[in-house]
PDB file of N, CA and C in Angstrom:
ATOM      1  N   UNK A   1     123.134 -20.968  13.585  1.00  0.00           N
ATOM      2  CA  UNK A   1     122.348 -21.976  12.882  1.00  0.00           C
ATOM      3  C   UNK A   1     122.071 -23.168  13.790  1.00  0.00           C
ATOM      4  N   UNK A   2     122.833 -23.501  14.847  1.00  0.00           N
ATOM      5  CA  UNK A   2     122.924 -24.821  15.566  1.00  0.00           C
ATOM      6  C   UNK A   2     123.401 -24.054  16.994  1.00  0.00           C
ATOM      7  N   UNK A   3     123.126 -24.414  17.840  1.00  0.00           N
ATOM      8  CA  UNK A   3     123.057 -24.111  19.159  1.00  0.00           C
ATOM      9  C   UNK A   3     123.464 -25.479  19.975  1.00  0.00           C
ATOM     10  N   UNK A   4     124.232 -25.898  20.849  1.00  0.00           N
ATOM     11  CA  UNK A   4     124.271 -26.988  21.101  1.00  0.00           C
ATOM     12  C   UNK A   4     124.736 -26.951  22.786  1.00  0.00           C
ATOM     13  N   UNK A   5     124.288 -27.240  24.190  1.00  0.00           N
ATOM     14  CA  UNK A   5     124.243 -27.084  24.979  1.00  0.00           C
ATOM     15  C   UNK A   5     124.688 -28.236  25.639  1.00  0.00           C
ATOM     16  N   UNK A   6     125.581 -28.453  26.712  1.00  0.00           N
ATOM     17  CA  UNK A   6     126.033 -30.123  27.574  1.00  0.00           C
ATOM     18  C   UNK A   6     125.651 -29.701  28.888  1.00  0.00           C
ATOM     19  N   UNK A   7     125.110 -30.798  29.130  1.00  0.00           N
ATOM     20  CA  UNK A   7     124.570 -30.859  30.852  1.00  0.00           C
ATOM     21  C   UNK A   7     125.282 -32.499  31.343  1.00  0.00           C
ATOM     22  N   UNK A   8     125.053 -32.688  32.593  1.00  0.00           N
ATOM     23  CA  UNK A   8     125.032 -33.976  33.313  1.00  0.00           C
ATOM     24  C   UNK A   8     126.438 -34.125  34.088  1.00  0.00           C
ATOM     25  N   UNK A   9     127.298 -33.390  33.527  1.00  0.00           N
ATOM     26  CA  UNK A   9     128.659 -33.451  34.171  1.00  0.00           C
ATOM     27  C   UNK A   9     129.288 -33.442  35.898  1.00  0.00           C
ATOM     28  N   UNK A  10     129.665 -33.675  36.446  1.00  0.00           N
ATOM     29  CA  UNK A  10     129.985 -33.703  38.067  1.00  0.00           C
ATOM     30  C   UNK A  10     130.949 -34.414  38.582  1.00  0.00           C
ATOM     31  N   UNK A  11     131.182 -34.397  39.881  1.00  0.00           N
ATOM     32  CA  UNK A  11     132.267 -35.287  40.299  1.00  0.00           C
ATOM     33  C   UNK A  11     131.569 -36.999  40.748  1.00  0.00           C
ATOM     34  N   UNK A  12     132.444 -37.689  40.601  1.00  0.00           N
ATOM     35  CA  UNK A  12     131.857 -38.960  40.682  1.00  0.00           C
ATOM     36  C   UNK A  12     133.551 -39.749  41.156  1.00  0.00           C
ATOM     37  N   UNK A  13     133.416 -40.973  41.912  1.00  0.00           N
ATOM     38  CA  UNK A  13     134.382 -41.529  42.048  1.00  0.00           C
ATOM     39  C   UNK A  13     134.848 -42.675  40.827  1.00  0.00           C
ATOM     40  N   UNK A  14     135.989 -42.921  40.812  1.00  0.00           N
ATOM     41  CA  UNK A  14     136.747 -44.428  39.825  1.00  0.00           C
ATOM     42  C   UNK A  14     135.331 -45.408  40.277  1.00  0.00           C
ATOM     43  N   UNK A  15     134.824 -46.244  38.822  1.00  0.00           N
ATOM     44  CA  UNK A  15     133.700 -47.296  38.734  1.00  0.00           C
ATOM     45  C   UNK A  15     132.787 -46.662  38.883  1.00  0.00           C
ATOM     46  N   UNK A  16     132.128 -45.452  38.796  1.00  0.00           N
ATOM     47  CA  UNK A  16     130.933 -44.953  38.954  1.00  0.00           C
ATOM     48  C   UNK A  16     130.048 -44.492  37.405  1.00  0.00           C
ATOM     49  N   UNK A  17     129.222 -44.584  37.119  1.00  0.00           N
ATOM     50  CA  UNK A  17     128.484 -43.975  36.125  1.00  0.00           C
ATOM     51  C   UNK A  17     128.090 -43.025  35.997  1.00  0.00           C
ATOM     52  N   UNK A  18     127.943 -42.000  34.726  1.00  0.00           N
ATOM     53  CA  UNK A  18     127.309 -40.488  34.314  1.00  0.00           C
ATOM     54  C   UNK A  18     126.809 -40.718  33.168  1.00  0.00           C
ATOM     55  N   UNK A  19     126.024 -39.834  32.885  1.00  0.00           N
ATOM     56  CA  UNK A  19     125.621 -39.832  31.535  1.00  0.00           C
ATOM     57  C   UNK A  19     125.281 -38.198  31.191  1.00  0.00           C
ATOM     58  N   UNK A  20     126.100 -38.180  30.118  1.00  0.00           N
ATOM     59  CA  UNK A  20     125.753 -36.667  29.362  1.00  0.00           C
ATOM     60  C   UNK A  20     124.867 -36.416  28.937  1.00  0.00           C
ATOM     61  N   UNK A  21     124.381 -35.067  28.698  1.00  0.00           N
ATOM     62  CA  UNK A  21     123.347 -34.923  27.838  1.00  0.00           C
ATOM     63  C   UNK A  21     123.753 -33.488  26.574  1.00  0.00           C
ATOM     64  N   UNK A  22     123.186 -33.531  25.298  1.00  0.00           N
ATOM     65  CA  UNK A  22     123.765 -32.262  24.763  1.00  0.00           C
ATOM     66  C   UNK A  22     122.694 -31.955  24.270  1.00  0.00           C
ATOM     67  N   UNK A  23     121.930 -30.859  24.431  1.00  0.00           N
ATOM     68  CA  UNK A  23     120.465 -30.327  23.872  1.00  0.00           C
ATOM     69  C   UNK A  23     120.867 -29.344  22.458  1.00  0.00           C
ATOM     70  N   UNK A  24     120.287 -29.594  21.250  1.00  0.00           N
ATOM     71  CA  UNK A  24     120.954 -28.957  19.985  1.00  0.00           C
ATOM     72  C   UNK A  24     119.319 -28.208  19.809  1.00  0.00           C
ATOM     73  N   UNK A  25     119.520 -27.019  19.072  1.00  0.00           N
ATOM     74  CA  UNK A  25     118.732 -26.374  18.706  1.00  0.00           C
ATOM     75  C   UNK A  25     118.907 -26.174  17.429  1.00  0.00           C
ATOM     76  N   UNK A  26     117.765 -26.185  16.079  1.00  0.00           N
ATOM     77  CA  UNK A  26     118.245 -25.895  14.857  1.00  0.00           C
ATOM     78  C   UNK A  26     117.965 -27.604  14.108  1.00  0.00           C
ATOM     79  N   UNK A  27     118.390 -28.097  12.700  1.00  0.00           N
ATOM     80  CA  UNK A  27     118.241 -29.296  12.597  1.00  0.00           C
ATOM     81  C   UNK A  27     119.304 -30.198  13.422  1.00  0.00           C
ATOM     82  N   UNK A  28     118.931 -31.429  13.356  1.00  0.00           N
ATOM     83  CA  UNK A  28     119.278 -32.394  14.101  1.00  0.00           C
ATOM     84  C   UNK A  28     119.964 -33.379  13.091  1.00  0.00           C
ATOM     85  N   UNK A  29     119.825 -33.106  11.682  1.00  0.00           N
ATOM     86  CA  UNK A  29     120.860 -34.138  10.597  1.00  0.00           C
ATOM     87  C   UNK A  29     121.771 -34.106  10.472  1.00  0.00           C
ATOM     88  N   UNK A  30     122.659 -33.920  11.679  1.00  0.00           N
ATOM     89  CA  UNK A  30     124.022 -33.826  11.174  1.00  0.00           C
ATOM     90  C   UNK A  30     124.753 -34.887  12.111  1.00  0.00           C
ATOM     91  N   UNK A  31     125.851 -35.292  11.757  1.00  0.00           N
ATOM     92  CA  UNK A  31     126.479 -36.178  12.531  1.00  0.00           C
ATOM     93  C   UNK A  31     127.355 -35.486  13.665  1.00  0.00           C
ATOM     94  N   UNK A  32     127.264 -36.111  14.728  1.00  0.00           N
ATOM     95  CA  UNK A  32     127.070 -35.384  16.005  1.00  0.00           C
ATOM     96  C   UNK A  32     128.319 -36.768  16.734  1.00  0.00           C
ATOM     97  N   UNK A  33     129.510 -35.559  17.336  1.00  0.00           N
ATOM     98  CA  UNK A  33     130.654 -36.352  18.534  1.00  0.00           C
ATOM     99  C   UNK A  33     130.879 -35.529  19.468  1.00  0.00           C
ATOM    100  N   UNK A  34     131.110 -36.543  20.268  1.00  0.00           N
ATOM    101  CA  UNK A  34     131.748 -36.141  21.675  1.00  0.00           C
ATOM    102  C   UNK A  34     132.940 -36.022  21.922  1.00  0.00           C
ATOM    103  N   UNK A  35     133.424 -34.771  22.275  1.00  0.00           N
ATOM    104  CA  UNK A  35     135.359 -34.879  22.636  1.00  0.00           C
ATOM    105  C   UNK A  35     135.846 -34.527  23.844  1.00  0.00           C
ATOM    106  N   UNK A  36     136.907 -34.595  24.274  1.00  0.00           N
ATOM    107  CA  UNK A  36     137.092 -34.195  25.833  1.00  0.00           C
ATOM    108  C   UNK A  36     138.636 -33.580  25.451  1.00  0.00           C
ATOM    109  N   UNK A  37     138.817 -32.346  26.504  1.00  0.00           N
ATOM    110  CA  UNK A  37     140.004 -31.868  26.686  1.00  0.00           C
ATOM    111  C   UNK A  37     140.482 -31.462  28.294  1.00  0.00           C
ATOM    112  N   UNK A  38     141.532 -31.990  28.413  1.00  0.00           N
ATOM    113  CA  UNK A  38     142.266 -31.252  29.421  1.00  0.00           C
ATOM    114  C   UNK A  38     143.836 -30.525  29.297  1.00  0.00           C
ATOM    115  N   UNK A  39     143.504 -29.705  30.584  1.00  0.00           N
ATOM    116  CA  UNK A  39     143.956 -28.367  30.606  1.00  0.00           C
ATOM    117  C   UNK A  39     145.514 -29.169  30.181  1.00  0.00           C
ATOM    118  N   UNK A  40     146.377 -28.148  29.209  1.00  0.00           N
ATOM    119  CA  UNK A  40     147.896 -28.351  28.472  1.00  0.00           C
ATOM    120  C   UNK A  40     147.428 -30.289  27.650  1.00  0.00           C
ATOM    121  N   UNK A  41     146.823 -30.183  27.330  1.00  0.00           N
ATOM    122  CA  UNK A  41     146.854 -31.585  26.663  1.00  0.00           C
ATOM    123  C   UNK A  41     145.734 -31.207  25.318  1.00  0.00           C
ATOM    124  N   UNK A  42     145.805 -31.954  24.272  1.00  0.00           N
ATOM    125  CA  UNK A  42     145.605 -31.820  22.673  1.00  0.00           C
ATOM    126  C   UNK A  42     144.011 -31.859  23.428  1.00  0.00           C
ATOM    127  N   UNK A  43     142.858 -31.781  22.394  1.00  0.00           N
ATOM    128  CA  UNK A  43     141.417 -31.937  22.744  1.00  0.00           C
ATOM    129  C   UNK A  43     141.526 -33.496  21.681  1.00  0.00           C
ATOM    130  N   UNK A  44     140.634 -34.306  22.283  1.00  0.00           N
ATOM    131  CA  UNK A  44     140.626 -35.750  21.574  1.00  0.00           C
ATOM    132  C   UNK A  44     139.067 -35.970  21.725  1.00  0.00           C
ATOM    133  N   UNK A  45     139.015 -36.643  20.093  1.00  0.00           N
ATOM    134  CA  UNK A  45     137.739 -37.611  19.956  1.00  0.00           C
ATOM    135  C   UNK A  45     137.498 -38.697  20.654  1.00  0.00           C
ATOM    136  N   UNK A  46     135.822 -38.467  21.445  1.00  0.00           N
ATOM    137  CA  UNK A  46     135.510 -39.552  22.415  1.00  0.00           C
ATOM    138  C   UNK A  46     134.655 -40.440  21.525  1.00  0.00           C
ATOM    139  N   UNK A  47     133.327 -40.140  21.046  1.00  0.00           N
ATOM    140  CA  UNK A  47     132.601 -40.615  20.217  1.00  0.00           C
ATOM    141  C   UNK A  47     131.940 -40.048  19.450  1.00  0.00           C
ATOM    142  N   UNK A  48     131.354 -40.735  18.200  1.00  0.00           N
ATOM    143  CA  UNK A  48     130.501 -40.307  17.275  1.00  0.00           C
ATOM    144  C   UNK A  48     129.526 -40.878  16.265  1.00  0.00           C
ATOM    145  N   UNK A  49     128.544 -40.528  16.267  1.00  0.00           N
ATOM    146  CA  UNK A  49     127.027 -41.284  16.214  1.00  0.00           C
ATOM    147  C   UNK A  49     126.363 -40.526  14.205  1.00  0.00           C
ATOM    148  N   UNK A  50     126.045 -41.195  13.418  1.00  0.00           N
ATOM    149  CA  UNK A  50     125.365 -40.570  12.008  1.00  0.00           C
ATOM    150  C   UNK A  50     123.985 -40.468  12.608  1.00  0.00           C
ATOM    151  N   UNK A  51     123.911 -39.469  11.629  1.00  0.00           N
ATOM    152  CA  UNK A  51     122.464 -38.728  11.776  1.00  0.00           C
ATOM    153  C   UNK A  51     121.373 -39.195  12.607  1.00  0.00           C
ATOM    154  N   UNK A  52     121.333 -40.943  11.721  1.00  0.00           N
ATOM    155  CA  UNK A  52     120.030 -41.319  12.038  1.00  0.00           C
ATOM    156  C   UNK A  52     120.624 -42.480  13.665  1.00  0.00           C
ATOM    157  N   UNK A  53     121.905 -42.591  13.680  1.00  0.00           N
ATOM    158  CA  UNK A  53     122.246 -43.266  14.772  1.00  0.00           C
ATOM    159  C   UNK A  53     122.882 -44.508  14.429  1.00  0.00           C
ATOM    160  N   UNK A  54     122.548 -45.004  13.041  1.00  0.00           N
ATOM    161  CA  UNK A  54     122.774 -46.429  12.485  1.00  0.00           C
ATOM    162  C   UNK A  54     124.471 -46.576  12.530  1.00  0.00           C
ATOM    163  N   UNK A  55     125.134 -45.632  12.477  1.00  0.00           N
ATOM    164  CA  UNK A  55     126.542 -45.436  12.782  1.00  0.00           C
ATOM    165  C   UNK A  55     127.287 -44.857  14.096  1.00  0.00           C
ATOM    166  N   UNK A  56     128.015 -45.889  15.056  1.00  0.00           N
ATOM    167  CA  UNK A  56     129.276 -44.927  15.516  1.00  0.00           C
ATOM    168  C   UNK A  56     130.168 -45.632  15.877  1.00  0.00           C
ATOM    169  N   UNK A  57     130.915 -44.960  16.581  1.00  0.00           N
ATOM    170  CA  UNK A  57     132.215 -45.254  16.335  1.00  0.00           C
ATOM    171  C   UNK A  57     133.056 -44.128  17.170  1.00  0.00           C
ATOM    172  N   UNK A  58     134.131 -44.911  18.616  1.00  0.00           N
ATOM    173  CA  UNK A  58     134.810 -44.784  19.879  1.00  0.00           C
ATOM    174  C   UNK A  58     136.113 -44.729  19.505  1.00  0.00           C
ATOM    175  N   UNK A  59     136.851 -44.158  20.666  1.00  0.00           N
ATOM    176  CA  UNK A  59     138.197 -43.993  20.591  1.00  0.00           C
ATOM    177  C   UNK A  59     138.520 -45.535  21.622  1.00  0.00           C
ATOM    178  N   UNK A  60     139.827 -46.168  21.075  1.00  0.00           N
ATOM    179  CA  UNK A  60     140.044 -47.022  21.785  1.00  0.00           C
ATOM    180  C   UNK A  60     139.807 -47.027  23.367  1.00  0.00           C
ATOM    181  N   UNK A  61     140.384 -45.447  23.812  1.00  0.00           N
ATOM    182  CA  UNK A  61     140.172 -45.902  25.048  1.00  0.00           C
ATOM    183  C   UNK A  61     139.062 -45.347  25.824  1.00  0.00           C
ATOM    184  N   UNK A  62     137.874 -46.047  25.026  1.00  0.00           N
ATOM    185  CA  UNK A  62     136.591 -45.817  25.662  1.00  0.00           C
ATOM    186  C   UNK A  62     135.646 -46.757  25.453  1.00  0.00           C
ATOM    187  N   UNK A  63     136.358 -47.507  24.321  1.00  0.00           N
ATOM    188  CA  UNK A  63     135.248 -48.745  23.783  1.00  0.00           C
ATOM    189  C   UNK A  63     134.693 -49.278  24.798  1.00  0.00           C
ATOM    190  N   UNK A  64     133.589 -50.016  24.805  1.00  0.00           N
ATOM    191  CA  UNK A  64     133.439 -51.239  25.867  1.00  0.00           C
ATOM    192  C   UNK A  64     132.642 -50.673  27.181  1.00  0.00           C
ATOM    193  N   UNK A  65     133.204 -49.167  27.354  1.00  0.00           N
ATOM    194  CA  UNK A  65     132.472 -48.191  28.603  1.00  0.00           C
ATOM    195  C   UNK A  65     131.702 -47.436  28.339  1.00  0.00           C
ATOM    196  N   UNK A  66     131.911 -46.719  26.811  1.00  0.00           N
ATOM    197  CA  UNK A  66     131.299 -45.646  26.989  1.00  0.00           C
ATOM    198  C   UNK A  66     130.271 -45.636  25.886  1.00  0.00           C
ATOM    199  N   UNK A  67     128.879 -45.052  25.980  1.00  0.00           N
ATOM    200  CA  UNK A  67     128.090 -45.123  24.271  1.00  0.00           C
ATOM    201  C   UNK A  67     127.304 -44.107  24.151  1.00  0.00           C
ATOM    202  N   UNK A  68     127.814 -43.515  22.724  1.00  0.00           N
ATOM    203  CA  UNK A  68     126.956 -42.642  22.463  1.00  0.00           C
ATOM    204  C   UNK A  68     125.546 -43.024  21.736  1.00  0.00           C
ATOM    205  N   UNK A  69     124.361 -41.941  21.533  1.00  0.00           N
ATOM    206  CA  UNK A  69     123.149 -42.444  21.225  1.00  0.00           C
ATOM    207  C   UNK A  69     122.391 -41.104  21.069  1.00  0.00           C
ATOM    208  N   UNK A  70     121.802 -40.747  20.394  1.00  0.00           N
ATOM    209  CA  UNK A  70     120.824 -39.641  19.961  1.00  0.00           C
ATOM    210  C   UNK A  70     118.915 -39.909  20.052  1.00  0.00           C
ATOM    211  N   UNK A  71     118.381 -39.190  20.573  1.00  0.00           N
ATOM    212  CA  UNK A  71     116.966 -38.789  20.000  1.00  0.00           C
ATOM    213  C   UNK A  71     116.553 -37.613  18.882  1.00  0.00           C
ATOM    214  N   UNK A  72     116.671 -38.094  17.770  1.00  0.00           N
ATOM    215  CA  UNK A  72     115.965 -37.037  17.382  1.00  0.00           C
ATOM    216  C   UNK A  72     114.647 -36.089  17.200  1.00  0.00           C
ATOM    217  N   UNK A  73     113.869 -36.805  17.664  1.00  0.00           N
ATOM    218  CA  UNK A  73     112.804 -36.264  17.908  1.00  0.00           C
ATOM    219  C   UNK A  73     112.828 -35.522  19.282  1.00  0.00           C
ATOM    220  N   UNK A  74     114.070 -35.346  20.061  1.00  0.00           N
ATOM    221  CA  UNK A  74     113.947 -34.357  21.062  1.00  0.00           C
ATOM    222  C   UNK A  74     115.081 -33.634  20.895  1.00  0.00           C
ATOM    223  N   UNK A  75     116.040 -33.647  20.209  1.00  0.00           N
ATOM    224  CA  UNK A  75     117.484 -33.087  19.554  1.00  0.00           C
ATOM    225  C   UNK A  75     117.999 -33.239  20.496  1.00  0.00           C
ATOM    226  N   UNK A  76     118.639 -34.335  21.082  1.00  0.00           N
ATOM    227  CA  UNK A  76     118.913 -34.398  21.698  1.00  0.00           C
ATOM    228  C   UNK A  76     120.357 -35.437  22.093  1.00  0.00           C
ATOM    229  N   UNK A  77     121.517 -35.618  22.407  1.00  0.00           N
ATOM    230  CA  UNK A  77     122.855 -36.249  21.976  1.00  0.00           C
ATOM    231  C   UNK A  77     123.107 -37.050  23.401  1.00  0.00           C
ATOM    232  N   UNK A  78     123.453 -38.203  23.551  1.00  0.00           N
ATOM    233  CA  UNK A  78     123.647 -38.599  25.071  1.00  0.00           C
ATOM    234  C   UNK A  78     125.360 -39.173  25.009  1.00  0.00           C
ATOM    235  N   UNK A  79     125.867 -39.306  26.417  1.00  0.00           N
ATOM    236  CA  UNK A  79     126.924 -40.361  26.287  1.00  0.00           C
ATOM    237  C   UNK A  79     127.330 -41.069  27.424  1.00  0.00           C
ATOM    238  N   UNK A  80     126.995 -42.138  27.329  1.00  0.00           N
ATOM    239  CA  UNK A  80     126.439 -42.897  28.772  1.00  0.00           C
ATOM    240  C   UNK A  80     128.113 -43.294  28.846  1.00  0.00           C
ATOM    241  N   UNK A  81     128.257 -43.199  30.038  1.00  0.00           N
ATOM    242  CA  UNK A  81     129.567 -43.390  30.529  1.00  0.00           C
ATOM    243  C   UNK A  81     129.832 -43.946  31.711  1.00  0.00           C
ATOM    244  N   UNK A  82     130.388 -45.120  32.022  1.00  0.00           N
ATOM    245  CA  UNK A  82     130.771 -46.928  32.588  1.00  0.00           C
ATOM    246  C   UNK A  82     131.613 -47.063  33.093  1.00  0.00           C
ATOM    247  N   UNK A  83     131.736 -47.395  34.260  1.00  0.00           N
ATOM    248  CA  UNK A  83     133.137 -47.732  34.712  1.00  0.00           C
ATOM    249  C   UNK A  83     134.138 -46.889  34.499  1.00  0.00           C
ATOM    250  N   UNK A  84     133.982 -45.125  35.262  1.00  0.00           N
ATOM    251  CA  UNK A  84     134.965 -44.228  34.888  1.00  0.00           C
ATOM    252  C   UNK A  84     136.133 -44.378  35.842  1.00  0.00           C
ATOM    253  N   UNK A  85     137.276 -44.040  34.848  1.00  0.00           N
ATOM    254  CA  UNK A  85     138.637 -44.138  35.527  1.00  0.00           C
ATOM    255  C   UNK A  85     138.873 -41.937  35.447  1.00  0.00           C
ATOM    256  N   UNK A  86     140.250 -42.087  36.542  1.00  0.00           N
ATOM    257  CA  UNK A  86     140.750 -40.806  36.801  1.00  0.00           C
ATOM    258  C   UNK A  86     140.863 -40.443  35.439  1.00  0.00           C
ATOM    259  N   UNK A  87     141.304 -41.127  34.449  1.00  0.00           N
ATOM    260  CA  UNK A  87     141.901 -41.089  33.141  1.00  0.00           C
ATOM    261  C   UNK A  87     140.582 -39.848  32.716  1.00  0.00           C
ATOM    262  N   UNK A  88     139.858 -40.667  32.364  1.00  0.00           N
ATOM    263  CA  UNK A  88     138.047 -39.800  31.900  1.00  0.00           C
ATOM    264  C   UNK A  88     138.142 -38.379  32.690  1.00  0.00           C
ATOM    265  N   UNK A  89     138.492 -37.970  33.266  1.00  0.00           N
ATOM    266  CA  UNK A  89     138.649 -36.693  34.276  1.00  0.00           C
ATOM    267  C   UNK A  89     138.699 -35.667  32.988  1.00  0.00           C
ATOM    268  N   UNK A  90     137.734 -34.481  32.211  1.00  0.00           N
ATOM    269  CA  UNK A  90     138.182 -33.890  31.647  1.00  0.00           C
ATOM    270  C   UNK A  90     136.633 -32.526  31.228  1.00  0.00           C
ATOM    271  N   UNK A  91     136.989 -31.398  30.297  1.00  0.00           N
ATOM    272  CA  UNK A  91     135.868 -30.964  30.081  1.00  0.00           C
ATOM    273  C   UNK A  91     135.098 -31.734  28.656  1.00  0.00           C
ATOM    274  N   UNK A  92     133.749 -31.985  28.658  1.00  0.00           N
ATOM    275  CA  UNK A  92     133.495 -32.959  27.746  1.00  0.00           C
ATOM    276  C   UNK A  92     132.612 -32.353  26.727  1.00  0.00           C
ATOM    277  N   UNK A  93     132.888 -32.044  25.647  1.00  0.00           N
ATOM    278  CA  UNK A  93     132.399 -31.474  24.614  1.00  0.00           C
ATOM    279  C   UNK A  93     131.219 -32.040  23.493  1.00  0.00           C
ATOM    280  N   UNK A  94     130.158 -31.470  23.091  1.00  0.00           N
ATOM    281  CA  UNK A  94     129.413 -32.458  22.428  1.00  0.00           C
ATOM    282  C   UNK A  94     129.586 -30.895  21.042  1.00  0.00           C
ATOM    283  N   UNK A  95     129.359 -32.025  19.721  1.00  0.00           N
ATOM    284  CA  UNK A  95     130.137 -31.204  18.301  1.00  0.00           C
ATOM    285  C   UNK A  95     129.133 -31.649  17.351  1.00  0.00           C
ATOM    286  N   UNK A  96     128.817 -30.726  16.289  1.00  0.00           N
ATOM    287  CA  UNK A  96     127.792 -31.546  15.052  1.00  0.00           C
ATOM    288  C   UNK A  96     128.695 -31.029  13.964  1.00  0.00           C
ATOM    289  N   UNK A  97     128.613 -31.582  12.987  1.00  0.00           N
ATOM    290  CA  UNK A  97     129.247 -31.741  11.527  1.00  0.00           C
ATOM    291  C   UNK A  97     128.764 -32.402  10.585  1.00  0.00           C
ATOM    292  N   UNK A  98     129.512 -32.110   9.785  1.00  0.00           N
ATOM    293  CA  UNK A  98     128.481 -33.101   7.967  1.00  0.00           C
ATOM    294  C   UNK A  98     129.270 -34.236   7.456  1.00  0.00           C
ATOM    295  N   UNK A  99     130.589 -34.573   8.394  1.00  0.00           N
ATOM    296  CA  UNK A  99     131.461 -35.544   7.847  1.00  0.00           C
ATOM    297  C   UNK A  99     131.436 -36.961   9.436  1.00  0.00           C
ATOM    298  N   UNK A 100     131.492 -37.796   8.695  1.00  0.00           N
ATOM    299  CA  UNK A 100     131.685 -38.895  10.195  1.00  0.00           C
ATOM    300  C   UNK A 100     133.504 -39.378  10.602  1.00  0.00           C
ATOM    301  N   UNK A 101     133.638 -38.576  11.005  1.00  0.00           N
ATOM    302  CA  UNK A 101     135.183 -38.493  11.148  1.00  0.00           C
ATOM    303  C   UNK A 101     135.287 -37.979  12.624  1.00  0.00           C
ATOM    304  N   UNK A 102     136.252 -38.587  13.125  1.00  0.00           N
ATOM    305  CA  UNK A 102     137.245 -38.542  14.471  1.00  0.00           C
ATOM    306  C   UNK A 102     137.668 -37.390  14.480  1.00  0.00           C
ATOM    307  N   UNK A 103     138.229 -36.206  13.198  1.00  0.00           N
ATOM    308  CA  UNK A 103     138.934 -35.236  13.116  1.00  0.00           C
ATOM    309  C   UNK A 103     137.623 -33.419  13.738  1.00  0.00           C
ATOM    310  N   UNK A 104     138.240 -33.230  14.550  1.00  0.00           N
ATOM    311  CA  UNK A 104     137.541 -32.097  15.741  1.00  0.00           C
ATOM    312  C   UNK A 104     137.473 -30.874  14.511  1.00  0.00           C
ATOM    313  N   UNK A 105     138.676 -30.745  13.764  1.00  0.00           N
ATOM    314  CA  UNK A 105     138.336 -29.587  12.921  1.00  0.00           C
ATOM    315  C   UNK A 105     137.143 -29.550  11.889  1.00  0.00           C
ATOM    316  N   UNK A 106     137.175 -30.828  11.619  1.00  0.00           N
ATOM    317  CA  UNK A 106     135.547 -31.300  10.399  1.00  0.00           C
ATOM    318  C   UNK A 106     134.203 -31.130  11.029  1.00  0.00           C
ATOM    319  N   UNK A 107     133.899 -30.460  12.382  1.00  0.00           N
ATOM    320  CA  UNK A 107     132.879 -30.567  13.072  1.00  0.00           C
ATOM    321  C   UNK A 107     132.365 -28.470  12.785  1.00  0.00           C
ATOM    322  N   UNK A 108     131.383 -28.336  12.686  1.00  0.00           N
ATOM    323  CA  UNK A 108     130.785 -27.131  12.484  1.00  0.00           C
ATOM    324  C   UNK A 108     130.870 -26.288  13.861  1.00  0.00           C
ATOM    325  N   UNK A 109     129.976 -27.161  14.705  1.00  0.00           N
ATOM    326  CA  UNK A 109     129.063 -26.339  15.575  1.00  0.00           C
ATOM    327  C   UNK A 109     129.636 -26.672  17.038  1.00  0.00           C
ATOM    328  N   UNK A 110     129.908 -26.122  18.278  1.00  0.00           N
ATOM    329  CA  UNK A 110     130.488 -26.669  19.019  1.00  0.00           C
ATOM    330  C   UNK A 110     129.787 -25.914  20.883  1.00  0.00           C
ATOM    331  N   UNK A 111     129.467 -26.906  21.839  1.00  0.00           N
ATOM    332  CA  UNK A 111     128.779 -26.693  22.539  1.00  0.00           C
ATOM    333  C   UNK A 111     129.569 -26.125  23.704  1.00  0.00           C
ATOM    334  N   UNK A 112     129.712 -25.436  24.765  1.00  0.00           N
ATOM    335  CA  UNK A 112     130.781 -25.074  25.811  1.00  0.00           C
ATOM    336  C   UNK A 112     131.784 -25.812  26.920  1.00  0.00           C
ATOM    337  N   UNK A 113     130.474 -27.035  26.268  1.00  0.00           N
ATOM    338  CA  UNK A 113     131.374 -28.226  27.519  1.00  0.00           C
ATOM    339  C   UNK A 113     130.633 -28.207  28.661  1.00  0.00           C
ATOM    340  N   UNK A 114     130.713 -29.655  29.228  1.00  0.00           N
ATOM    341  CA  UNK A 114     130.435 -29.814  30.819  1.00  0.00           C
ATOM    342  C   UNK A 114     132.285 -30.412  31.751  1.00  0.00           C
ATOM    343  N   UNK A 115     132.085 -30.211  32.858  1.00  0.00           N
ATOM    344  CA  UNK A 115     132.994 -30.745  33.442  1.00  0.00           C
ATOM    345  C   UNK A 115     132.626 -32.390  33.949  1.00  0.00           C
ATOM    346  N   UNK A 116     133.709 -33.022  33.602  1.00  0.00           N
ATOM    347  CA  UNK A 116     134.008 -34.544  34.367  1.00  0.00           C
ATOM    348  C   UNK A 116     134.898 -34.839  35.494  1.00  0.00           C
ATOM    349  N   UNK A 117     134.673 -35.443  36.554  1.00  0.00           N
ATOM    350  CA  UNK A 117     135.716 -34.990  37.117  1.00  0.00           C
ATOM    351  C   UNK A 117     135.635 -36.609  38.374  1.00  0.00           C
ATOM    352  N   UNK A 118     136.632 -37.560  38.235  1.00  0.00           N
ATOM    353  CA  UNK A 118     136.458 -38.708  38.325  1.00  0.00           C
ATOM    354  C   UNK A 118     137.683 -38.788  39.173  1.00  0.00           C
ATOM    355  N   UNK A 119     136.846 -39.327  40.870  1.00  0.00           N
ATOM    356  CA  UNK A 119     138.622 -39.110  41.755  1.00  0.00           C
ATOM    357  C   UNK A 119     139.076 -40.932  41.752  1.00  0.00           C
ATOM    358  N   UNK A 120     139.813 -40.894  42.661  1.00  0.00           N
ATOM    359  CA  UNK A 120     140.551 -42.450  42.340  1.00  0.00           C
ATOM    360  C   UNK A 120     139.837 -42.655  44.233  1.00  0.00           C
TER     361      UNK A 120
END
């Protein structure tokens, strides 16, 4: 029903900028986050944006750096990312769902991931 694809990912050094991209196929009304996991560690909520965009809402430790933002008229999910630390080093997931919640299991549709990969 939803197809959802991440591009933009690469290596970059500590203080450098990226920006994701997640191309969704199918409707675009659903509320749409970003999560990141690394390898032996839980998968965690990065950000997450409502339908129309008028809502989102970061994990503490991303506020301030990182922002998510949508087109819908190109289905399209971004997550501009600021001043990356080693920390940010991870695979970065973009997710759509019908609930605006932090929680990864409430999300439907789920894209393969890009890699981040941020040296010191």
């Amino acid at each position: 029903q939803v197809q959802l694809v991440e591009s933009g990912g690469g290596l970059v050094q500590a203080g450098d900028s990226l920006r994701l991209s997640c191309a969704a196929s199918g409707r675009t009304i659903y509320i749409m986050g970003w999560f990141r996991h690394v390898p032996g560690k839980e998968r965690e909520f990065v950000a997450s944006i409502t339908s129309t965009g008028f809502r989102t809402d970061y994990a503490d430790s991303v506020e301030g750096r990182f922002t998510i933002s949508r087109d819908n008229a190109k289905n399209t999910l971004f997550l501009q990312m600021n001043r990356l630390k080693p920390d940010d080093t991870a695979v970065y997931y973009c997710a759509a769902g019908r609930r605006f919640t932090t929680r990864q299991s409430e999300y439907d549709y789920w894209g393969q991931g890009t890699q981040v990969t941020v040296s010191s």
